[in-house]
C-alpha atoms as a PDB file:
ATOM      1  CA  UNK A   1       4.141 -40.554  21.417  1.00  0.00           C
ATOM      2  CA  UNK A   2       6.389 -37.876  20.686  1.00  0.00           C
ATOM      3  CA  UNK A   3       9.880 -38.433  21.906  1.00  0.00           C
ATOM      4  CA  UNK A   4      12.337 -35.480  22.503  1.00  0.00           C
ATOM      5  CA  UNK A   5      16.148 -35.728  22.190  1.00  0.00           C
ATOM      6  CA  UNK A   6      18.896 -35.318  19.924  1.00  0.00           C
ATOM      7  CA  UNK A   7      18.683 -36.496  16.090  1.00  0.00           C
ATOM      8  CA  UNK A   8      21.602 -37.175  13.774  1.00  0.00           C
ATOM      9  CA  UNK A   9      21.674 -34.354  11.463  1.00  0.00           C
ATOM     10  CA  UNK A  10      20.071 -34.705   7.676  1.00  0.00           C
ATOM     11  CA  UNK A  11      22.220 -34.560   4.838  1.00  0.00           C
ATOM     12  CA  UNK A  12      21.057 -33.422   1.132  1.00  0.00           C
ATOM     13  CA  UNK A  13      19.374 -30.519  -0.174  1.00  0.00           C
ATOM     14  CA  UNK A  14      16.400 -30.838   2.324  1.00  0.00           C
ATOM     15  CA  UNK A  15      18.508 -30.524   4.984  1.00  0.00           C
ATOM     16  CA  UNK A  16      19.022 -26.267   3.868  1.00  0.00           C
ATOM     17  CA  UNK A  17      15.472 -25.869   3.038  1.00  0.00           C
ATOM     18  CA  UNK A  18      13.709 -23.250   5.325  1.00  0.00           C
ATOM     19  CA  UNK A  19      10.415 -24.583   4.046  1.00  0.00           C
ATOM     20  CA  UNK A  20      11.044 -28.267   4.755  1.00  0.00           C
ATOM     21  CA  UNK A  21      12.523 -27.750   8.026  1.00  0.00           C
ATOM     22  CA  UNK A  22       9.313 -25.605   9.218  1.00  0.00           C
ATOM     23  CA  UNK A  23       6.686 -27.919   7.839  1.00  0.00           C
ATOM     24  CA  UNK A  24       9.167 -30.763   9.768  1.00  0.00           C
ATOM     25  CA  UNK A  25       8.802 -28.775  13.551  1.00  0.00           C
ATOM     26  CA  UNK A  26       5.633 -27.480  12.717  1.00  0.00           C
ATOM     27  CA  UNK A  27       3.881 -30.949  12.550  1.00  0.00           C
ATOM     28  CA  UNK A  28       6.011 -32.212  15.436  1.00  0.00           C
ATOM     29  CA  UNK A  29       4.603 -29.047  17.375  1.00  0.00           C
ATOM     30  CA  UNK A  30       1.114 -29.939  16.464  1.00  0.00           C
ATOM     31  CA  UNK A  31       1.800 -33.768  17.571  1.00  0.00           C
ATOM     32  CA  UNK A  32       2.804 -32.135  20.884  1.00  0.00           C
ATOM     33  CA  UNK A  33      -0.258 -30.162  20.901  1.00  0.00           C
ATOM     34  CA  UNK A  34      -2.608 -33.308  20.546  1.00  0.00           C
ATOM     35  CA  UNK A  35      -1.094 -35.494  22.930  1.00  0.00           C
ATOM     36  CA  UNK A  36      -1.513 -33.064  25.730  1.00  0.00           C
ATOM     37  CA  UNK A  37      -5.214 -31.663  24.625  1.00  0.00           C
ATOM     38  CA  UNK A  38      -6.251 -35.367  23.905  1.00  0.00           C
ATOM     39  CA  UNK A  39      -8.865 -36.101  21.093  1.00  0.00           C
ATOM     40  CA  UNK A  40     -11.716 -34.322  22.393  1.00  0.00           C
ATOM     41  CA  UNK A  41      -9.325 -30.939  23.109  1.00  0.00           C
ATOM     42  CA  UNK A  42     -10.240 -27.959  20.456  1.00  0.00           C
ATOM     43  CA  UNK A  43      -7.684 -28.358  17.687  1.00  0.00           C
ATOM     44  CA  UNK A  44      -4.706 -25.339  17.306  1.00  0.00           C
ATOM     45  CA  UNK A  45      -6.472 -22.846  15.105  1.00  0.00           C
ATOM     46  CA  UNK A  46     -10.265 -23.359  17.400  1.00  0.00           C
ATOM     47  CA  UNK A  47      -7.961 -22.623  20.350  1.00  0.00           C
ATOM     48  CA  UNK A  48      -6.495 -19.525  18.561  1.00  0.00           C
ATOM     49  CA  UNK A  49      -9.712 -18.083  17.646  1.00  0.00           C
ATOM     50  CA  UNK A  50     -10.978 -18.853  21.539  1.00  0.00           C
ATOM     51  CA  UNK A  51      -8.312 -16.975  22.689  1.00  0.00           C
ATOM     52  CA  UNK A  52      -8.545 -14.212  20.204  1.00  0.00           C
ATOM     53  CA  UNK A  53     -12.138 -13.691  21.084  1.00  0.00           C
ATOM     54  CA  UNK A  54     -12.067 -13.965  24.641  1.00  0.00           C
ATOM     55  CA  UNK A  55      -9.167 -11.148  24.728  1.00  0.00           C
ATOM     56  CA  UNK A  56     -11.484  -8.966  22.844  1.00  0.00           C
ATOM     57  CA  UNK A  57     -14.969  -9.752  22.883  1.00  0.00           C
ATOM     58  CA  UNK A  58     -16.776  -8.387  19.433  1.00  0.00           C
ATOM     59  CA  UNK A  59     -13.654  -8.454  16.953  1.00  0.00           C
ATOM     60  CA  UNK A  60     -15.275  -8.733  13.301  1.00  0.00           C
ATOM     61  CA  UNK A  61     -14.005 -11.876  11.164  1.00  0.00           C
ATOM     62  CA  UNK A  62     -11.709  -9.700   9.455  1.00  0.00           C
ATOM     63  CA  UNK A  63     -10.364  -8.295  12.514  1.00  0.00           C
ATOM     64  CA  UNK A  64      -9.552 -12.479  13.292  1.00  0.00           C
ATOM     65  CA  UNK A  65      -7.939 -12.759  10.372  1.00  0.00           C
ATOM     66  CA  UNK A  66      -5.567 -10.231  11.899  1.00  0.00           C
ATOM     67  CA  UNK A  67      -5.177 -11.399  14.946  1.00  0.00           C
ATOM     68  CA  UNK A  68      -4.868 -15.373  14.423  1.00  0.00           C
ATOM     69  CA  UNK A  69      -3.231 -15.233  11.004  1.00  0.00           C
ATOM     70  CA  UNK A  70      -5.958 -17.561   9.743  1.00  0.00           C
ATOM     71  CA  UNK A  71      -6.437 -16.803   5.722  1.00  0.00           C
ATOM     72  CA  UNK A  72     -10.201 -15.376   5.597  1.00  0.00           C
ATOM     73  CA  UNK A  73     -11.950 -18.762   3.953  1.00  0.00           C
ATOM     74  CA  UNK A  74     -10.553 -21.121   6.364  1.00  0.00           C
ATOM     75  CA  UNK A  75     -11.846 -18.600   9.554  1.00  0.00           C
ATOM     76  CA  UNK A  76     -15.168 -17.993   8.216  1.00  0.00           C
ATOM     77  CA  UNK A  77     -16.161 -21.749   7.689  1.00  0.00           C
ATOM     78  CA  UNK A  78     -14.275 -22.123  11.384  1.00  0.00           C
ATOM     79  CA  UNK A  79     -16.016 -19.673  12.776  1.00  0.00           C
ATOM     80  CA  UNK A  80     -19.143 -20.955  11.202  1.00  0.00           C
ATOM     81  CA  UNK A  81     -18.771 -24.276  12.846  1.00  0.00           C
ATOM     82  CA  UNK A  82     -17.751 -23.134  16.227  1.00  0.00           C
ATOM     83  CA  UNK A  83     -20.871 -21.296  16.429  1.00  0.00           C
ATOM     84  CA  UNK A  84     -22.945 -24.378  15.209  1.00  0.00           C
ATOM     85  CA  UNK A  85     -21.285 -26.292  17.884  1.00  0.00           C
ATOM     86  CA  UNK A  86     -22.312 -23.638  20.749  1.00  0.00           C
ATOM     87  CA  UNK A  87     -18.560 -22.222  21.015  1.00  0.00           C
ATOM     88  CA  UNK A  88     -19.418 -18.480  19.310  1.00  0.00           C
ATOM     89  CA  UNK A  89     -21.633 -16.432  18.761  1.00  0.00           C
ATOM     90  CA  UNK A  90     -22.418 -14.238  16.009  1.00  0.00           C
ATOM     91  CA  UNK A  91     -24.247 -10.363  16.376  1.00  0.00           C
ATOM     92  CA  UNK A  92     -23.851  -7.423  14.345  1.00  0.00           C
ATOM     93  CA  UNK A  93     -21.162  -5.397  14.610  1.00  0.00           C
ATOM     94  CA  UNK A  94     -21.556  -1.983  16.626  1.00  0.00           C
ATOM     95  CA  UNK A  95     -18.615  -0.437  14.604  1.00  0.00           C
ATOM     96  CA  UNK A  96     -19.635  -1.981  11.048  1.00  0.00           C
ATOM     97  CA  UNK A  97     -23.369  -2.736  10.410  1.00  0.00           C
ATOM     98  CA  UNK A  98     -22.493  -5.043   7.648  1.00  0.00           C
ATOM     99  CA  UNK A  99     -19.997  -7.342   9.715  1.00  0.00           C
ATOM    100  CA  UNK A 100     -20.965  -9.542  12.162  1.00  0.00           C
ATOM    101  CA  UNK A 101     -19.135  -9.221  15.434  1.00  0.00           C
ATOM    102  CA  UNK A 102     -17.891 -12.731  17.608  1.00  0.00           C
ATOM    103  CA  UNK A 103     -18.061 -13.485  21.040  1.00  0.00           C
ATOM    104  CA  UNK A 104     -17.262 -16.260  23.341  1.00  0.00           C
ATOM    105  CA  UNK A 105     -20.459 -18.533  24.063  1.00  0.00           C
ATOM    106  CA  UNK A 106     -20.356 -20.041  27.820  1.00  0.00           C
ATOM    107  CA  UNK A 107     -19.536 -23.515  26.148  1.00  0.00           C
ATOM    108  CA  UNK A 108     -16.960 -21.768  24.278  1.00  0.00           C
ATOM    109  CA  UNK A 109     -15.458 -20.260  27.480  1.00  0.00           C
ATOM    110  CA  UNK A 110     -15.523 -23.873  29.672  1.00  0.00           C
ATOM    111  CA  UNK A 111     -13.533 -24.924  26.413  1.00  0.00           C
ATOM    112  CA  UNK A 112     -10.934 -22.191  26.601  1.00  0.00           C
ATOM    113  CA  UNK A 113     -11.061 -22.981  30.306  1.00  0.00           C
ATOM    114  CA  UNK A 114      -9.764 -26.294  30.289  1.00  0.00           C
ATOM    115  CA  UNK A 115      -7.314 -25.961  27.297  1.00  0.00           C
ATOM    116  CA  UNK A 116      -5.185 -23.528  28.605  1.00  0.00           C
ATOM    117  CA  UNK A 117      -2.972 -25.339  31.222  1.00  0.00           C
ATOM    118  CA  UNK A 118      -2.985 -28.114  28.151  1.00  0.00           C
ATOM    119  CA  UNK A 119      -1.563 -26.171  25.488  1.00  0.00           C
ATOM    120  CA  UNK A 120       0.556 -24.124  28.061  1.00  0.00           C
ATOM    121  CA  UNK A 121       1.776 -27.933  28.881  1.00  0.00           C
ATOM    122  CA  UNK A 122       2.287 -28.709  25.435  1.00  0.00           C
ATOM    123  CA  UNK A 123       4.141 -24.687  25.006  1.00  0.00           C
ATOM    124  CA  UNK A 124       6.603 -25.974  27.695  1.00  0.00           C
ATOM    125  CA  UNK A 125       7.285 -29.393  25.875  1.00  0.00           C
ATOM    126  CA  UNK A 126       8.156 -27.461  22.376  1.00  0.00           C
ATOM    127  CA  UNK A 127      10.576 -25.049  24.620  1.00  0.00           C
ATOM    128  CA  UNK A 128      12.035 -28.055  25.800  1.00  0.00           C
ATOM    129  CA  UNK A 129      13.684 -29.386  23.196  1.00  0.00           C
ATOM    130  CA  UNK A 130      15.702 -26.404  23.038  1.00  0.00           C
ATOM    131  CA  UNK A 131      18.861 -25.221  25.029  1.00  0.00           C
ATOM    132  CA  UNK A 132      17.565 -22.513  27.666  1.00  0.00           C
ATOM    133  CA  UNK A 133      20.021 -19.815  26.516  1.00  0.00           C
ATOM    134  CA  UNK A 134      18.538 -20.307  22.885  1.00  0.00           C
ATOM    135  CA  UNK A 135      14.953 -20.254  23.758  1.00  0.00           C
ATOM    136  CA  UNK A 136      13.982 -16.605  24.210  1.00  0.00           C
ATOM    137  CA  UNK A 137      15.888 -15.879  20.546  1.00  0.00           C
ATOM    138  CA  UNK A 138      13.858 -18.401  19.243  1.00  0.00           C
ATOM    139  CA  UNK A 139      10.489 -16.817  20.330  1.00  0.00           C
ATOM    140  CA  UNK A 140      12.067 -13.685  18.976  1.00  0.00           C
ATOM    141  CA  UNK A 141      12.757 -14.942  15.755  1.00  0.00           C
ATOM    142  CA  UNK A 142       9.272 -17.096  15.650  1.00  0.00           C
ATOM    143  CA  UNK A 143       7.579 -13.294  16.766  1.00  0.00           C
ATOM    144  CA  UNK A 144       9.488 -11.330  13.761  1.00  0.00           C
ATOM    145  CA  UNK A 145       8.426 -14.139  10.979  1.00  0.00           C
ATOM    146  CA  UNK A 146       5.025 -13.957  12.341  1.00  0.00           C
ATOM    147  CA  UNK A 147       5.213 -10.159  11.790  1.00  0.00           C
ATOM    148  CA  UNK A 148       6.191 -10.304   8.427  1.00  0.00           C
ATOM    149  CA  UNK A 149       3.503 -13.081   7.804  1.00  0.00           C
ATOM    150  CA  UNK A 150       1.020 -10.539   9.170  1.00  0.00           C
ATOM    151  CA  UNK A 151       2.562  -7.729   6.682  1.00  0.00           C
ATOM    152  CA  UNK A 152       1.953  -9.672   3.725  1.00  0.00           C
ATOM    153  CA  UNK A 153      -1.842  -8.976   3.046  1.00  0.00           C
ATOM    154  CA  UNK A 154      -1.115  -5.360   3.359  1.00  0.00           C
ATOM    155  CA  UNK A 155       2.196  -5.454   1.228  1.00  0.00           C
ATOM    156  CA  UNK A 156       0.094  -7.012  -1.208  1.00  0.00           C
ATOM    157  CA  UNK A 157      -2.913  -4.417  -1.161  1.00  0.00           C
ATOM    158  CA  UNK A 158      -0.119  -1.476  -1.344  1.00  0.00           C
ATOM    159  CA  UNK A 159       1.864  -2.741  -4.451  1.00  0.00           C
ATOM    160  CA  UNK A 160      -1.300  -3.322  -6.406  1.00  0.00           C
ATOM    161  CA  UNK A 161      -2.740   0.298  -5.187  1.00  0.00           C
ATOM    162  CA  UNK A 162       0.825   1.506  -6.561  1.00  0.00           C
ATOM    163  CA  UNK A 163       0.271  -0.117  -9.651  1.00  0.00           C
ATOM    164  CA  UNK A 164      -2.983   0.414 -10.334  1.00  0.00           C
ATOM    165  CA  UNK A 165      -1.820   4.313  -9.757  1.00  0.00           C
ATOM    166  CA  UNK A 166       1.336   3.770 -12.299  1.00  0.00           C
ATOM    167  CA  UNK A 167      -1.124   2.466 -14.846  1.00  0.00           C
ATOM    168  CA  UNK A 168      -3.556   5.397 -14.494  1.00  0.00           C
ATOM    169  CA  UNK A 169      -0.755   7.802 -14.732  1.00  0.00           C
ATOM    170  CA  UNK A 170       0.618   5.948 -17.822  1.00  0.00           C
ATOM    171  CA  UNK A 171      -2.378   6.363 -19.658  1.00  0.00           C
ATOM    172  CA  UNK A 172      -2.852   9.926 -18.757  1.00  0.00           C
ATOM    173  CA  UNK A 173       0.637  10.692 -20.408  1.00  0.00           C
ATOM    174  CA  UNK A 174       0.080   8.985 -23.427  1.00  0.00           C
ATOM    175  CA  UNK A 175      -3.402  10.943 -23.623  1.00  0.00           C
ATOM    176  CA  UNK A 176      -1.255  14.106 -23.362  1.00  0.00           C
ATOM    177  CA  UNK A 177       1.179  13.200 -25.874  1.00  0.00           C
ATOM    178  CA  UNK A 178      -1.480  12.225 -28.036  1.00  0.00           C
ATOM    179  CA  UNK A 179      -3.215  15.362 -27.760  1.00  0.00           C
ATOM    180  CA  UNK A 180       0.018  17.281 -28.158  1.00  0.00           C
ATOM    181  CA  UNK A 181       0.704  15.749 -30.954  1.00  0.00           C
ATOM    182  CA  UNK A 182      -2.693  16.789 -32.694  1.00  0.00           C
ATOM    183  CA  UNK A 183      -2.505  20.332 -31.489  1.00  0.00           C
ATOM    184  CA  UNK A 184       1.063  21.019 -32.572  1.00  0.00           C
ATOM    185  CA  UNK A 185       0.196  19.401 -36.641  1.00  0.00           C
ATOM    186  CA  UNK A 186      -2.882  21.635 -36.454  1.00  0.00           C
ATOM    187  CA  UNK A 187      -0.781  25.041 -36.062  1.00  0.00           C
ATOM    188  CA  UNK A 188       1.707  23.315 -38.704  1.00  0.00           C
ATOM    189  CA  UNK A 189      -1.254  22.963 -41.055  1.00  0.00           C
ATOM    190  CA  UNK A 190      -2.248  26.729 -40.148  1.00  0.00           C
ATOM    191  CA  UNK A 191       1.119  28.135 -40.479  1.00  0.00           C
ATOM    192  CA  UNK A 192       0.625  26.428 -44.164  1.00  0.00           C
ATOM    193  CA  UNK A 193       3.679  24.212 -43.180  1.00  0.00           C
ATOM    194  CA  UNK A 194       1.601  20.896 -43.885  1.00  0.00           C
ATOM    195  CA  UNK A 195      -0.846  20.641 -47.094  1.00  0.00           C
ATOM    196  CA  UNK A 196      -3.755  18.151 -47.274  1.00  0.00           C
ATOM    197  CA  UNK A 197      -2.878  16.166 -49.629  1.00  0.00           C
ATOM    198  CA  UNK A 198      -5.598  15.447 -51.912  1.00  0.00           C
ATOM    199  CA  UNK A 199      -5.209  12.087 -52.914  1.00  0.00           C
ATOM    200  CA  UNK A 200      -3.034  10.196 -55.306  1.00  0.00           C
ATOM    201  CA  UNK A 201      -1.622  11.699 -58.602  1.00  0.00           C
ATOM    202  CA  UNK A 202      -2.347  10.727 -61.739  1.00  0.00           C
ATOM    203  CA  UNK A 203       1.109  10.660 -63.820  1.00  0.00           C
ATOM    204  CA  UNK A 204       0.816  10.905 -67.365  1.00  0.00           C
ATOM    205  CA  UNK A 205       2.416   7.819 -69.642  1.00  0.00           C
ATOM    206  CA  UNK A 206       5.117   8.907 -71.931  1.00  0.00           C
ATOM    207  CA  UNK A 207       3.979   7.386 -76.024  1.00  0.00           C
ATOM    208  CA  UNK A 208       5.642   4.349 -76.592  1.00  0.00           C
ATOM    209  CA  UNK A 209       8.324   4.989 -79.144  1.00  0.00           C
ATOM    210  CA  UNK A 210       8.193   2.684 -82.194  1.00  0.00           C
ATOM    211  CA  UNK A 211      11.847   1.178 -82.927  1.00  0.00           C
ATOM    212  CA  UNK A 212      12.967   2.018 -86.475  1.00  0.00           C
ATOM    213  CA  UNK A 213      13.584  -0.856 -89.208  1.00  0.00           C
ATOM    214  CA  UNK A 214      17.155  -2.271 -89.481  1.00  0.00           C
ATOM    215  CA  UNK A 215      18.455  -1.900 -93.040  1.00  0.00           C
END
């Protein structure tokens, strides 16, 4: 059982790490979350793609990635088991004829059903812990970081498009110079400012002189 209250505060380096303290409140957040949707209840990311779906029916898996957050591996072999278990199910996209479009199955509905006041329960548990004044900054704050998780994927596709576009422009310049090069020695050579040379030349040993007798 998860108990709520105030902790002594942690001393060391730990106790200034972003990363540490997240992973800390995120797995007392998920605790929360199984203690109020029990054992059998569909587990935090199952309930996010439930949710996702059933606010718009026919979203593609990419288009779950987006709205769950989900990296694309883990939500395809999630989605693939949801719809094994009778929770989704899988057509073909009317936007994209090579996706596959996801709705909620009626199983997958009774599901979403009866979760709902659980995780809402388990929501209100999390807000708890917190003063009341701080609470709606902290949903801020949680909303802006999810953002920027969100951004990431595209961030990442733009800076390799830009670099990819750097590189292609790199070569291109050095193509120019290179022909510039070429084209400026051949009007040299045509203005008779540069000879071919013809090859190495043979220099002509002097005779050895013969040193004369010492009297």
């Amino acid at each position: 059982m998860v108990k709520s209250g105030k902790t002594g505060k942690r001393a060391g380096p730990l106790a200034a790490s972003p990363s540490h303290l997240m992973h800390r409140v995120l797995q007392l957040a998920l605790d929360i979350y199984v203690e109020e949707t029990g054992p059998d209840g569909p587990t935090q990311r199952q309930f996010a793609v439930l949710e996702a779906v059933s606010a718009q029916p026919g979203l593609t898996q990419t288009d779950l990635v987006r709205a769950t957050g989900i990296d694309r591996s883990t939500l395809a072999d999630l989605v693939t088991r949801m719809t094994a278990k009778g929770l989704l199910e899988r057509e073909k996209s009317a936007v994209d004829a090579r996706a596959k479009a996801v709705r909620l199955a009626a199983a997958g509905e009774a599901v979403l059903i009866e979760a709902r006041p659980r995780v809402e329960a388990a929501d209100r548990r999390i807000m708890a812990l917190m003063p009341k004044a701080r609470r709606e900054g902290f949903i801020e704050l949680l909303s802006e970081l999810a953002g920027r998780a969100d951004a990431v994927p595209d961030l990442a596709k733009a800076e390799a498009k830009a670099a990819r576009k750097a590189a292609k422009e790199a070569r291109r310049a050095v193509k120019a110079a290179e022909k510039a090069e070429l084209k400026a020695e051949a009007a040299a050579r045509k203005a008779g400012k540069i000879k071919k040379s013809k090859g190495p030349v043979e220099v002509e040993a002097a005779p050895a002189v013969e040193p004369e007798p010492i009297a």
